[in-house]
C-alpha atoms as a PDB file:
ATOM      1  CA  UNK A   1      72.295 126.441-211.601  1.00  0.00           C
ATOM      2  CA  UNK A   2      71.203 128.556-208.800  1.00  0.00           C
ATOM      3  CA  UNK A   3      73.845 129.231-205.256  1.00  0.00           C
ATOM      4  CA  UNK A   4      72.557 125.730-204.154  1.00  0.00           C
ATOM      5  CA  UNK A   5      74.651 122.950-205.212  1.00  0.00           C
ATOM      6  CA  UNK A   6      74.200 119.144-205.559  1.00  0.00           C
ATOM      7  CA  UNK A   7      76.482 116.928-203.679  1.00  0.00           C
ATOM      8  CA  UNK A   8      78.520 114.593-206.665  1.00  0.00           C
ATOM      9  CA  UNK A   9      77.516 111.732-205.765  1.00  0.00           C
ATOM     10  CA  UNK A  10      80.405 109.229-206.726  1.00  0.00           C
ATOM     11  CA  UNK A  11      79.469 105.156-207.369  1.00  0.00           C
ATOM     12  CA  UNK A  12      81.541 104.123-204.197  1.00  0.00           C
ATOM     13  CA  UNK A  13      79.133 106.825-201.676  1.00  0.00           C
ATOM     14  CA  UNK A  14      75.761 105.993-203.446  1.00  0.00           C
ATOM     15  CA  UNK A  15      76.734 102.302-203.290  1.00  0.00           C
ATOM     16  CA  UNK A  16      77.407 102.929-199.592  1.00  0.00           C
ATOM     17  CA  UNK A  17      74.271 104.340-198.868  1.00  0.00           C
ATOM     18  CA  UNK A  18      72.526 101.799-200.843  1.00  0.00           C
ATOM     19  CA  UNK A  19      74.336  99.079-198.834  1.00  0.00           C
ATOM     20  CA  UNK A  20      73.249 100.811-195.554  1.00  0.00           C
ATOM     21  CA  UNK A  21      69.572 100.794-196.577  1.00  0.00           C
ATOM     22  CA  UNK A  22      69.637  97.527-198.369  1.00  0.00           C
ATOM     23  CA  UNK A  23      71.153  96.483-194.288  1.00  0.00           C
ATOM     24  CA  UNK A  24      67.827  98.125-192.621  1.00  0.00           C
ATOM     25  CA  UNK A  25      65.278  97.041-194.643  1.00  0.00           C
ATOM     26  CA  UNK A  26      66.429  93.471-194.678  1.00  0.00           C
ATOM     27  CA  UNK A  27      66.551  93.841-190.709  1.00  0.00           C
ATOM     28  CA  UNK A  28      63.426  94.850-190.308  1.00  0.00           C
ATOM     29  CA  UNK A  29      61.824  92.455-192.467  1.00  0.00           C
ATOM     30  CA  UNK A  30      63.469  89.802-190.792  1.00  0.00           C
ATOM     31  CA  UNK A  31      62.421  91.228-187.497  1.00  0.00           C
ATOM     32  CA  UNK A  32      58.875  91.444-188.665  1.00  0.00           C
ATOM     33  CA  UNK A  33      58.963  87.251-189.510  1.00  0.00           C
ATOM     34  CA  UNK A  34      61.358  86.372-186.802  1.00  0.00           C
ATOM     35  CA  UNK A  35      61.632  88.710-183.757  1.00  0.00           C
ATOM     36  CA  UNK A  36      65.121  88.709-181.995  1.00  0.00           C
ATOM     37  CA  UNK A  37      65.516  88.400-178.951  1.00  0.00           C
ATOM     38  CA  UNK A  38      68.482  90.191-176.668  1.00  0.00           C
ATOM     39  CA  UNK A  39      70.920  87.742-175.752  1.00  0.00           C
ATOM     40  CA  UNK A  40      74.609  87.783-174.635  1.00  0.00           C
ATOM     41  CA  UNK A  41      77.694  87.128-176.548  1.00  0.00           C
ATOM     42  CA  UNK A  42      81.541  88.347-176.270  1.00  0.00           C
ATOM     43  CA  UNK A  43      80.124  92.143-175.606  1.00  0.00           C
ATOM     44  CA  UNK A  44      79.275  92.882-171.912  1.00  0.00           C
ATOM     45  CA  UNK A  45      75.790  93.590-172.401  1.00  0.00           C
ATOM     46  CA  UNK A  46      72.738  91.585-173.677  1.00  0.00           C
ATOM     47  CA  UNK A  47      72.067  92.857-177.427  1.00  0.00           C
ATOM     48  CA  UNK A  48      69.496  92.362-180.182  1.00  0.00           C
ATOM     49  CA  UNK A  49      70.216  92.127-183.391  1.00  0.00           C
ATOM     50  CA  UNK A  50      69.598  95.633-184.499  1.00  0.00           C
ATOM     51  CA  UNK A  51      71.750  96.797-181.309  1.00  0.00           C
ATOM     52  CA  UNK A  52      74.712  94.555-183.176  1.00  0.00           C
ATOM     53  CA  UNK A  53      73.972  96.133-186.414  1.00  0.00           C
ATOM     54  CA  UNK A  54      74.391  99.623-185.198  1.00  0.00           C
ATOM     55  CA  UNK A  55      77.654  99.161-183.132  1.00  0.00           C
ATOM     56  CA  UNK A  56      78.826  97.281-185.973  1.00  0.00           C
ATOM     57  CA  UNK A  57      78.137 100.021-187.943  1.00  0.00           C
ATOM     58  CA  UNK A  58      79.271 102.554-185.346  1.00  0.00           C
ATOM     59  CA  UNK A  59      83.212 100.437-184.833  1.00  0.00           C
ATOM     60  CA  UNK A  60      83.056 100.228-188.896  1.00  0.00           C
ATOM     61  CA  UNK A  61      83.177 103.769-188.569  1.00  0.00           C
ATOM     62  CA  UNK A  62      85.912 104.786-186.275  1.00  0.00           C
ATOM     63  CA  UNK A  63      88.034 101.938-187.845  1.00  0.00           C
ATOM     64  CA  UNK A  64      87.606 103.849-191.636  1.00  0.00           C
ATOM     65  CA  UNK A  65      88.455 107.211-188.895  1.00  0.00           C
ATOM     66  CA  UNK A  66      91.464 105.139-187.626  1.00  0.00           C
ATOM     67  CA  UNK A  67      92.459 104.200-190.997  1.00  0.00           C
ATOM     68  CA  UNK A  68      92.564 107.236-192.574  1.00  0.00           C
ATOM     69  CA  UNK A  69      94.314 109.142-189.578  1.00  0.00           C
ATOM     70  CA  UNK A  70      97.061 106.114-188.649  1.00  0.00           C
ATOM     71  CA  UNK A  71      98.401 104.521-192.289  1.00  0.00           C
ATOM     72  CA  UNK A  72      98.719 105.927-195.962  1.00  0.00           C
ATOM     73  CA  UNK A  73      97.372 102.643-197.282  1.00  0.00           C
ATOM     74  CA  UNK A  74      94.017 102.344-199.406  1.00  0.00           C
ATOM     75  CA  UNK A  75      91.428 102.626-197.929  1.00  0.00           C
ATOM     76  CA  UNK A  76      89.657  99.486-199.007  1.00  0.00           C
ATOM     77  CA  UNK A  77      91.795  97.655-196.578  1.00  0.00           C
ATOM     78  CA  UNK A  78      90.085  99.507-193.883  1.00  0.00           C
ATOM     79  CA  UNK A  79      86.546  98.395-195.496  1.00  0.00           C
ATOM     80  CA  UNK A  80      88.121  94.599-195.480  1.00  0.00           C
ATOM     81  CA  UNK A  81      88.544  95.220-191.856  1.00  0.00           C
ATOM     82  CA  UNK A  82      85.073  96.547-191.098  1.00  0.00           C
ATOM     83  CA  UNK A  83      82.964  94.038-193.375  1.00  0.00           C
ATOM     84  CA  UNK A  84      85.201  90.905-190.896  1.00  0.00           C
ATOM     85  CA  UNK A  85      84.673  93.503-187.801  1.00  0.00           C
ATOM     86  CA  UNK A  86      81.091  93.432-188.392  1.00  0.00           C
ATOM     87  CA  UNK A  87      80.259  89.518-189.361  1.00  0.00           C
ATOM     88  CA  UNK A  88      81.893  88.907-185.954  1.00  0.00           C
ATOM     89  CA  UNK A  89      79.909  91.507-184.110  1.00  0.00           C
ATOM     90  CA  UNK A  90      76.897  90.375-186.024  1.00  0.00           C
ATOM     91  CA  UNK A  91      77.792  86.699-185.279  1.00  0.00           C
ATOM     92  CA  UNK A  92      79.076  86.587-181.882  1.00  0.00           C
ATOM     93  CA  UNK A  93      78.554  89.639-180.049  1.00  0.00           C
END
């Protein structure tokens, strides 16, 4: 193999990044039959749909960050946290 090497991609990291795709394209077919339109929920500001997808996606984040920086536990916990963290944002921000 020559100096550049291929990231190992693990099942957990591909699945992840199939997830996240699997996410956009559904969005944007469902924005393409059904346009959203911004309105206001527990979050301060008026948001779309694909504004609530990407700060769920963006809190999903820093809670794995949190996680991994405050507790010893698995880390699949933190992912349980995220998934609820983003049906709420998803539902009622």
């Amino acid at each position: 193999m020559s100096s550049f090497e291929w990231m190992a991609w693990t099942t957990p990291t591909a699945l992840f990044f199939c997830v996240i795709a699997l996410m956009l394209v559904g969005m944007t077919v469902w924005q393409v039959f059904k346009p959203s339109v911004a309105r206001r929920g527990f979050l301060p500001l008026a948001t779309t749909r694909g504004d609530r997808l990407f700060i769920g996606l963006l809190g999903s984040a820093f809670i794995h960050l949190g996680w991994l920086a405050a507790t010893d536990q698995p880390l699949w916990w933190a992912t349980v946290a995220s998934v609820a963290f983003m049906l709420g944002i998803m539902r009622w921000g």
